[in-house]
N, C-alpha and C. Protein backbone atom coordinates (compact mmCIF):
# COMPACT_ATOMS: atom_id res chain seq x y z
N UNK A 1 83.09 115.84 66.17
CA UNK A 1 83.56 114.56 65.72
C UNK A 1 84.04 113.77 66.93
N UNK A 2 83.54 112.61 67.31
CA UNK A 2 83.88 111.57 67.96
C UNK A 2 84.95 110.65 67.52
N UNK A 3 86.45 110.63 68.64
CA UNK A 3 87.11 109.35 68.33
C UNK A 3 87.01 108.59 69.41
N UNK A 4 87.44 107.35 69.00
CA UNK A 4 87.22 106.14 69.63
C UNK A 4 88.87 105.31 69.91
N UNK A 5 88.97 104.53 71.02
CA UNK A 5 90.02 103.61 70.40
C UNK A 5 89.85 102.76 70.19
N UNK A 6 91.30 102.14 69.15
CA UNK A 6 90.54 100.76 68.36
C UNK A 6 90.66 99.75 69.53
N UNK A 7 91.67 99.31 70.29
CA UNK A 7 92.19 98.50 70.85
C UNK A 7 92.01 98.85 72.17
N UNK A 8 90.68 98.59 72.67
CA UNK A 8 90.45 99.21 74.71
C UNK A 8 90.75 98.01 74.87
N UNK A 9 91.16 96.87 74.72
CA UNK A 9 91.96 96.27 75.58
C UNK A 9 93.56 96.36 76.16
N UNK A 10 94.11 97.36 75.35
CA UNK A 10 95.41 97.69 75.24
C UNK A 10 95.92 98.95 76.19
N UNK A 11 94.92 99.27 76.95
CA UNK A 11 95.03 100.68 77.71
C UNK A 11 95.75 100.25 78.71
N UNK A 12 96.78 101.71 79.31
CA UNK A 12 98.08 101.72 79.67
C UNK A 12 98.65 100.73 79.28
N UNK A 13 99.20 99.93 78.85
CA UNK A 13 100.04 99.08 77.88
C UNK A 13 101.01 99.79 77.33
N UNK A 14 102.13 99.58 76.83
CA UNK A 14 103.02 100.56 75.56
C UNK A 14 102.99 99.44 74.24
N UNK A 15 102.57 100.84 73.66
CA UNK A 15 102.09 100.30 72.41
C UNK A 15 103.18 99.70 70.73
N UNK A 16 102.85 98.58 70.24
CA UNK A 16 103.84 97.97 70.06
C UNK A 16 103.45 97.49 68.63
N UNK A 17 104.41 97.69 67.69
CA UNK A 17 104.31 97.32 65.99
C UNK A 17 105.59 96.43 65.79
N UNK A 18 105.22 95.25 64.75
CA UNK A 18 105.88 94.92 63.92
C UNK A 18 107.29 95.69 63.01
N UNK A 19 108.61 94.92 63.57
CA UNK A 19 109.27 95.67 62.86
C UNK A 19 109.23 95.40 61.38
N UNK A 20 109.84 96.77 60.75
CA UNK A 20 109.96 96.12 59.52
C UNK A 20 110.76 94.66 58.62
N UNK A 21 111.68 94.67 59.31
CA UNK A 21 112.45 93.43 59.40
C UNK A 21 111.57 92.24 58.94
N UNK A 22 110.90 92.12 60.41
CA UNK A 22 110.40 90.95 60.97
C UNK A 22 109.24 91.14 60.04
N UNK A 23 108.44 91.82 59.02
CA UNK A 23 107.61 91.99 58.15
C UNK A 23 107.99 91.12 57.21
N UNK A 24 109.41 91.91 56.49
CA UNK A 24 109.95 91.34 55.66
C UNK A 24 110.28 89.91 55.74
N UNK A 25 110.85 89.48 56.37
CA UNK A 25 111.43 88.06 56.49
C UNK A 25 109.97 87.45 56.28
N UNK A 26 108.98 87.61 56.93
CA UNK A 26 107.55 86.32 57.22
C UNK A 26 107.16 86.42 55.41
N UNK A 27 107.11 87.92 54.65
CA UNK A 27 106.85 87.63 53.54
C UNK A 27 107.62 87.24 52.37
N UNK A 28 108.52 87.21 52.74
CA UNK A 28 109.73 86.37 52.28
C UNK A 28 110.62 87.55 50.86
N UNK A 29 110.69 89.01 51.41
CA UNK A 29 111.14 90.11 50.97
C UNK A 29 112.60 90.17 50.52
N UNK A 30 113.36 89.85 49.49
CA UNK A 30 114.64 89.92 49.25
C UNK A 30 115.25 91.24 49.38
N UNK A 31 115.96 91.40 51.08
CA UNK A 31 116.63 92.71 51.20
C UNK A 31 117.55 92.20 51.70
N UNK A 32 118.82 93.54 51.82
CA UNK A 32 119.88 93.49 52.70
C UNK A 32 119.71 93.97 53.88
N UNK A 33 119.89 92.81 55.24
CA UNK A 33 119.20 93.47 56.39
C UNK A 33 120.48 94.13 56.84
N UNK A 34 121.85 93.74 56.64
CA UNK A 34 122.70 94.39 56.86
C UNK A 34 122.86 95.97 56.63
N UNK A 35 122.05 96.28 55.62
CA UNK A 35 121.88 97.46 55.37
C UNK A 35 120.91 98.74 56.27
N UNK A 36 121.03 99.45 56.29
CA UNK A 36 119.51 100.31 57.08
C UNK A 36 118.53 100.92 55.90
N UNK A 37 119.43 101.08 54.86
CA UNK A 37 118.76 101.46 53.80
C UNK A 37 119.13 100.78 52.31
N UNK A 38 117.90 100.63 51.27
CA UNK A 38 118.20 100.12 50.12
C UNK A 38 117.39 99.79 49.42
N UNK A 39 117.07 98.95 48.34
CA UNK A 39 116.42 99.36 47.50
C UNK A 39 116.14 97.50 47.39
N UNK A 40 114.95 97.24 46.49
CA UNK A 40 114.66 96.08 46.26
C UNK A 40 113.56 95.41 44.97
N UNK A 41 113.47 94.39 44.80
CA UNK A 41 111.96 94.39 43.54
C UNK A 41 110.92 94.29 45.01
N UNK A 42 109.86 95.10 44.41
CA UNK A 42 108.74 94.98 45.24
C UNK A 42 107.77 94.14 45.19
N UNK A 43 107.24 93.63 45.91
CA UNK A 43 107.06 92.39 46.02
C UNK A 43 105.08 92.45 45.90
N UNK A 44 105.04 93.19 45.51
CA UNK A 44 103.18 94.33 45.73
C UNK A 44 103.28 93.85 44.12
N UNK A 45 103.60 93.76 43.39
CA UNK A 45 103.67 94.03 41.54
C UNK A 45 104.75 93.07 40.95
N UNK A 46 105.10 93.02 40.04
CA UNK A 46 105.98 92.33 39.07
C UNK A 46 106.53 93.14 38.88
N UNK A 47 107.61 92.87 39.63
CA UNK A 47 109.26 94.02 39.25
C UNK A 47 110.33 93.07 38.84
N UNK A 48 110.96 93.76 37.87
CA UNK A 48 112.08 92.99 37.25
C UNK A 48 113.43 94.12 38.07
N UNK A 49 113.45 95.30 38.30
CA UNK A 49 114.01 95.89 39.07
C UNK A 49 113.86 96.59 40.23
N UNK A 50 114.86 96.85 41.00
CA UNK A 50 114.45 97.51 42.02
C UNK A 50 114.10 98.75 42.43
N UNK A 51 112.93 98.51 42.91
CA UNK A 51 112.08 99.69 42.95
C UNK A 51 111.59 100.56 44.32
N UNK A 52 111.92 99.30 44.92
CA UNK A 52 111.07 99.18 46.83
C UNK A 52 112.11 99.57 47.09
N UNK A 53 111.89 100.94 48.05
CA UNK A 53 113.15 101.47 49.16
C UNK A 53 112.57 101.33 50.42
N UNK A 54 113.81 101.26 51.29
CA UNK A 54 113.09 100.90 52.53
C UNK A 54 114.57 101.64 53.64
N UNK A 55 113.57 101.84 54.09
CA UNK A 55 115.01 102.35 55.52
C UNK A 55 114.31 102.02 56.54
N UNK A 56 115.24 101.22 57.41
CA UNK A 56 115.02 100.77 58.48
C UNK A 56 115.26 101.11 59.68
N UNK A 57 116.17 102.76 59.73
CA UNK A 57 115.90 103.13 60.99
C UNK A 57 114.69 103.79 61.65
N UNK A 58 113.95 104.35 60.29
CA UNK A 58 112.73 105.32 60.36
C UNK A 58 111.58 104.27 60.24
N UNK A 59 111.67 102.82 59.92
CA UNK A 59 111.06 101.99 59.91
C UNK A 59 109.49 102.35 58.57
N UNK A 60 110.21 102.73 57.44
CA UNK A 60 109.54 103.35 56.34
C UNK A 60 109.72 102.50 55.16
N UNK A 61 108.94 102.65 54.13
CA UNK A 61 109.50 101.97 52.88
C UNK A 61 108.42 103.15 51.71
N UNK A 62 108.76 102.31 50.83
CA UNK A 62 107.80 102.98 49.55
C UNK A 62 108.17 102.99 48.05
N UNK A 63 107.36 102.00 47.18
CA UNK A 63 107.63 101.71 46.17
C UNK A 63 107.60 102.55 45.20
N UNK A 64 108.52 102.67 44.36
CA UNK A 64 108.41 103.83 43.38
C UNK A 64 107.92 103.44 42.18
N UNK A 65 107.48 102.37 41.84
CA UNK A 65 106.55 102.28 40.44
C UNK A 65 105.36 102.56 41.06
N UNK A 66 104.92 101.83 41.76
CA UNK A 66 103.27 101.43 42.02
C UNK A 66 102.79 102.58 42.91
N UNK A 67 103.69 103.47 43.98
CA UNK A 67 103.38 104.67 44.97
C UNK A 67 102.89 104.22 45.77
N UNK A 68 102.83 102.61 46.75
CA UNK A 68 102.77 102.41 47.57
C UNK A 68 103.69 103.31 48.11
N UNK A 69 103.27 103.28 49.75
CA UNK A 69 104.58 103.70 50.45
C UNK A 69 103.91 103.78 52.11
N UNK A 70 104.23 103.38 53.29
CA UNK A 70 104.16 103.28 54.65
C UNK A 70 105.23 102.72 55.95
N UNK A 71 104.33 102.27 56.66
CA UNK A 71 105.14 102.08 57.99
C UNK A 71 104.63 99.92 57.49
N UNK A 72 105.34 99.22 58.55
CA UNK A 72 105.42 97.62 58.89
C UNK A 72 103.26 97.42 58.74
N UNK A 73 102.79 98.20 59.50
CA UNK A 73 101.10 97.67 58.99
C UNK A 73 100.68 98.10 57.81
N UNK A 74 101.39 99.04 56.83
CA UNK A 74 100.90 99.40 55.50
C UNK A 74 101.27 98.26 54.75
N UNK A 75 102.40 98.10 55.02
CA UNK A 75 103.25 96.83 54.37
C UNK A 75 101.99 95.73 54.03
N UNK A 76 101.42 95.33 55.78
CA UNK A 76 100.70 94.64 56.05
C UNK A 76 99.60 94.14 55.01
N UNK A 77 98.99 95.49 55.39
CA UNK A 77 97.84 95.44 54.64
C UNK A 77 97.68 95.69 53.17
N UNK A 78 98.50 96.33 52.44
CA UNK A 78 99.09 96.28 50.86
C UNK A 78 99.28 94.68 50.29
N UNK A 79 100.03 94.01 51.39
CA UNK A 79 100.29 92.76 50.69
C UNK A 79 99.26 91.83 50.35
N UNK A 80 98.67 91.84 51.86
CA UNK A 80 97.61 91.11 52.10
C UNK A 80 96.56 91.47 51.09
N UNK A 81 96.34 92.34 50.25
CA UNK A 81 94.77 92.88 49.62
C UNK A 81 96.03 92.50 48.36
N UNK A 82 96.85 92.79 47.96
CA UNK A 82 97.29 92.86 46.27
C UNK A 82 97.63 91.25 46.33
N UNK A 83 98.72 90.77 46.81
CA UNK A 83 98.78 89.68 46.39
C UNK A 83 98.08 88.52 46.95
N UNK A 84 97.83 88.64 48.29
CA UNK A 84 97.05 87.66 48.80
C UNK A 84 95.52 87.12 48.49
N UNK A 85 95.13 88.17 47.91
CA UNK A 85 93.57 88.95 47.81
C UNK A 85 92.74 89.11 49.05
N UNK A 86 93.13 89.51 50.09
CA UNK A 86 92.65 88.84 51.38
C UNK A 86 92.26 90.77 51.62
N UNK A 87 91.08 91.22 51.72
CA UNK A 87 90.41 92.65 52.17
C UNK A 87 90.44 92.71 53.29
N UNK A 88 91.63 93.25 53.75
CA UNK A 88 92.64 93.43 55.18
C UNK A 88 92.55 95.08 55.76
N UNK A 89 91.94 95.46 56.89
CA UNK A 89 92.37 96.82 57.78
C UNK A 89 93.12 96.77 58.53
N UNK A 90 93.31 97.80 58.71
CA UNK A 90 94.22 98.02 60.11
C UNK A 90 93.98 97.19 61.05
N UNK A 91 93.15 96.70 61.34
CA UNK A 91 92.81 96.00 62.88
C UNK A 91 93.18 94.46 62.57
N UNK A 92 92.92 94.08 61.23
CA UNK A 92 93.44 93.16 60.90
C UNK A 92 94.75 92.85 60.82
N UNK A 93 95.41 93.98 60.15
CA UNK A 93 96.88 93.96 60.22
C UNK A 93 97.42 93.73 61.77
N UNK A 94 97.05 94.08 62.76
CA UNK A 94 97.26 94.15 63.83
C UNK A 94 97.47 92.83 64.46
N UNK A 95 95.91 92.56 63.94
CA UNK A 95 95.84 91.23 64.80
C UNK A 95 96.96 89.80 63.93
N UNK A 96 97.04 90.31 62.74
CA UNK A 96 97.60 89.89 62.06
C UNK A 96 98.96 89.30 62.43
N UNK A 97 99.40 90.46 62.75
CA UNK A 97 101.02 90.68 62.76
C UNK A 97 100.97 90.14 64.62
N UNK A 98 100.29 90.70 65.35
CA UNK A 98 100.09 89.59 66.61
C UNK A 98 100.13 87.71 67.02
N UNK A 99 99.20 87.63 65.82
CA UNK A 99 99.09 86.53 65.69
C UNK A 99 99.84 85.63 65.36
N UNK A 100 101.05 86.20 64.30
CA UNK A 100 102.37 85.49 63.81
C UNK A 100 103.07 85.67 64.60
N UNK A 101 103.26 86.30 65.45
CA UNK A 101 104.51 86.91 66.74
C UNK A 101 105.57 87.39 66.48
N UNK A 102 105.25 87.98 65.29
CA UNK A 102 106.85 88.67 64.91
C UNK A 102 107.14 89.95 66.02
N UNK A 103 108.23 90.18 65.34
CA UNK A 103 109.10 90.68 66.46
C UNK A 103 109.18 92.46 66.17
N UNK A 104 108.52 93.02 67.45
CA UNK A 104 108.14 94.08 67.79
C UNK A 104 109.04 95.25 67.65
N UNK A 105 108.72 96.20 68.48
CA UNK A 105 109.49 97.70 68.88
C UNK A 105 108.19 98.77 68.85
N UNK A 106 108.63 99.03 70.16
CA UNK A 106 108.08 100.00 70.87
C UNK A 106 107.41 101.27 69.74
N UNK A 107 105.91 101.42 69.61
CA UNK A 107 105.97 102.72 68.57
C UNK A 107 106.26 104.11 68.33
N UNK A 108 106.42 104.41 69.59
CA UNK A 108 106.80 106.01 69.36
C UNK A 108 108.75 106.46 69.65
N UNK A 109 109.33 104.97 70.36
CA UNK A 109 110.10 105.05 70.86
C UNK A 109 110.86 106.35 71.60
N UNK A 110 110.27 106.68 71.88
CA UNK A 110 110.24 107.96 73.05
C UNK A 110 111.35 109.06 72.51
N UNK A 111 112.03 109.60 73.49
CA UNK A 111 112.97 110.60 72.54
C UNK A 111 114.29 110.44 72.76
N UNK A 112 114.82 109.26 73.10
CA UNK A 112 116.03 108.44 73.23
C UNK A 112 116.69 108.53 71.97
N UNK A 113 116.09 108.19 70.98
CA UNK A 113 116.53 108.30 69.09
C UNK A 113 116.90 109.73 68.98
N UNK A 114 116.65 111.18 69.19
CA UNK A 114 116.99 112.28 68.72
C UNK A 114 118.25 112.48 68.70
N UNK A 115 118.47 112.80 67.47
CA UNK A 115 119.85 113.06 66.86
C UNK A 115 119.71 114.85 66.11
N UNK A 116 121.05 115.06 66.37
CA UNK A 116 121.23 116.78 65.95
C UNK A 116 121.39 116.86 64.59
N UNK A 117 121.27 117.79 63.64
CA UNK A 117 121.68 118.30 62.45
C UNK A 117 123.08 116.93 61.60
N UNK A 118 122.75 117.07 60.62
CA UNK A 118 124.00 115.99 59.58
C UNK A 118 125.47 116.72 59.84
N UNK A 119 125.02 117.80 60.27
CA UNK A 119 126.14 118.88 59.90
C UNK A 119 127.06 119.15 61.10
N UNK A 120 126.85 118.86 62.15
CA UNK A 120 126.80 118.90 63.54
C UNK A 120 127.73 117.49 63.92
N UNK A 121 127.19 115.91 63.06
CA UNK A 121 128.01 114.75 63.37
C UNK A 121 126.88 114.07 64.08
N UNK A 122 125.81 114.96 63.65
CA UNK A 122 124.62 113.79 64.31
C UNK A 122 125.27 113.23 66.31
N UNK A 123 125.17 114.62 66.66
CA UNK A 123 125.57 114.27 67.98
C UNK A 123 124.21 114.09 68.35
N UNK A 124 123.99 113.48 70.09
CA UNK A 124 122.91 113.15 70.45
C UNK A 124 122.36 114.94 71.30
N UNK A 125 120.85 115.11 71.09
CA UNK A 125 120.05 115.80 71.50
C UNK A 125 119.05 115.86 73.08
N UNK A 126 119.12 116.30 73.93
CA UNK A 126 118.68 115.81 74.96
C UNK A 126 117.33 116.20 74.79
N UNK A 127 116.73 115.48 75.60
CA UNK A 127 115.13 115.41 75.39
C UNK A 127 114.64 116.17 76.15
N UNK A 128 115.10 116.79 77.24
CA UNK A 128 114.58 117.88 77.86
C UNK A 128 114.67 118.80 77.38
N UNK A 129 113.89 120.11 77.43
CA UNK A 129 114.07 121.48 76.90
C UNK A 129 114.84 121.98 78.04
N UNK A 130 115.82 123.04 76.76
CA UNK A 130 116.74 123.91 78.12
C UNK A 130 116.11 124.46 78.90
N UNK A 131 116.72 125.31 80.16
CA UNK A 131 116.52 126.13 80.55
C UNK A 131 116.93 127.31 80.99
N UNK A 132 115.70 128.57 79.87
CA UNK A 132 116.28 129.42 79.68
C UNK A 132 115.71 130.29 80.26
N UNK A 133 115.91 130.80 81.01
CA UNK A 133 115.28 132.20 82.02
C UNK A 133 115.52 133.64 81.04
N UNK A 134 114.68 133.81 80.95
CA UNK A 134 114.93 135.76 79.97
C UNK A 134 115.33 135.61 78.84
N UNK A 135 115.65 134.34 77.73
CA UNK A 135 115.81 134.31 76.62
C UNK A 135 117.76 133.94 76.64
N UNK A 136 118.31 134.29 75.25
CA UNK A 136 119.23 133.95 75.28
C UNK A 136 120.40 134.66 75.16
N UNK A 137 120.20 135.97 75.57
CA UNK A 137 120.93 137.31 76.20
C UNK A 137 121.51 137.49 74.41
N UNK A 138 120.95 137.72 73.53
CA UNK A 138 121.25 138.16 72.00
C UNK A 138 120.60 139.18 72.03
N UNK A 139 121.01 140.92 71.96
CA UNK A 139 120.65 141.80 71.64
C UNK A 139 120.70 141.93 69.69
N UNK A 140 119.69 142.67 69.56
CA UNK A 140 119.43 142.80 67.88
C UNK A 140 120.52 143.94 67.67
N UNK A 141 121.57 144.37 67.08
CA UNK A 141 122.29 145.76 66.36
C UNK A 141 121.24 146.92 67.04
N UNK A 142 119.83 147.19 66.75
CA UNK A 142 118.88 148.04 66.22
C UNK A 142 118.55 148.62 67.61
N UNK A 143 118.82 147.59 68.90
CA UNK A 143 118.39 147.98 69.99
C UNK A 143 119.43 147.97 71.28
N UNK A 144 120.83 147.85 70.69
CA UNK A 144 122.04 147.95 71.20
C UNK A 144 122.19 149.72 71.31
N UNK A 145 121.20 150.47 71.70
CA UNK A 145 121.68 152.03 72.21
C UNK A 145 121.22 152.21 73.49
């Protein structure tokens, strides 16, 4: 199997998506941006309640009537084909969301974001692996003779 990339004009570049935010606002999405997470009518269907969750640190959403659910270009392209009627791909979404100039963030955002266990206080995680020479000196009971 052969892959390809979509975008060879974009090589070494860092590669860059639409936040969800900036999704929301252009389609005119009734959320609380104050919030990181929450719930909303989805805007894909005729909702009388809220159905659309969205968290915005993981930059995710996903409607629970209809089972949409993605990242800022799913958004994209969901809207664009249901309500717009407009038969939208990825590349479209792209150019899409380029073309309006909304406002970006980095896609993989490197490993600056890693956070530890809930349980822990969500302290920060370093991105390097330790280093551990010979393991981590824990003998088993079984081999303590």
């Amino acid at each position: 199997m052969n892959f390809r990339r979509v975008d060879r004009g974009g090589e070494g570049r860092e590669q860059e998506k639409p936040t969800l935010e900036a999704v929301f606002e252009h389609y005119g999405l009734d959320y609380n941006p104050q919030r990181a997470t929450g719930m909303a009518p989805c805007p894909l269907h005729e909702d009388r309640t809220p159905s659309f969750s969205y968290n915005l640190d993981r930059q995710v959403w996903k409607c629970h009537s209809c089972q949409q659910a993605g990242d800022s270009y799913e958004f994209i392209i969901d809207y664009e084909t249901t309500v717009n009627r407009n038969g939208i791909t990825f590349v479209g979404a792209k150019s899409l969301a380029a073309s309006l100039g909304l406002a970006t963030s980095d896609a993989g955002r490197g490993n600056e974001h890693l956070s530890g266990s809930t349980y822990a206080g969500r302290r920060k995680v370093s991105a390097e692996p330790r280093d551990r020479k010979g393991g981590g000196g824990y003998i088993p009971a079984w081999r303590r003779r």
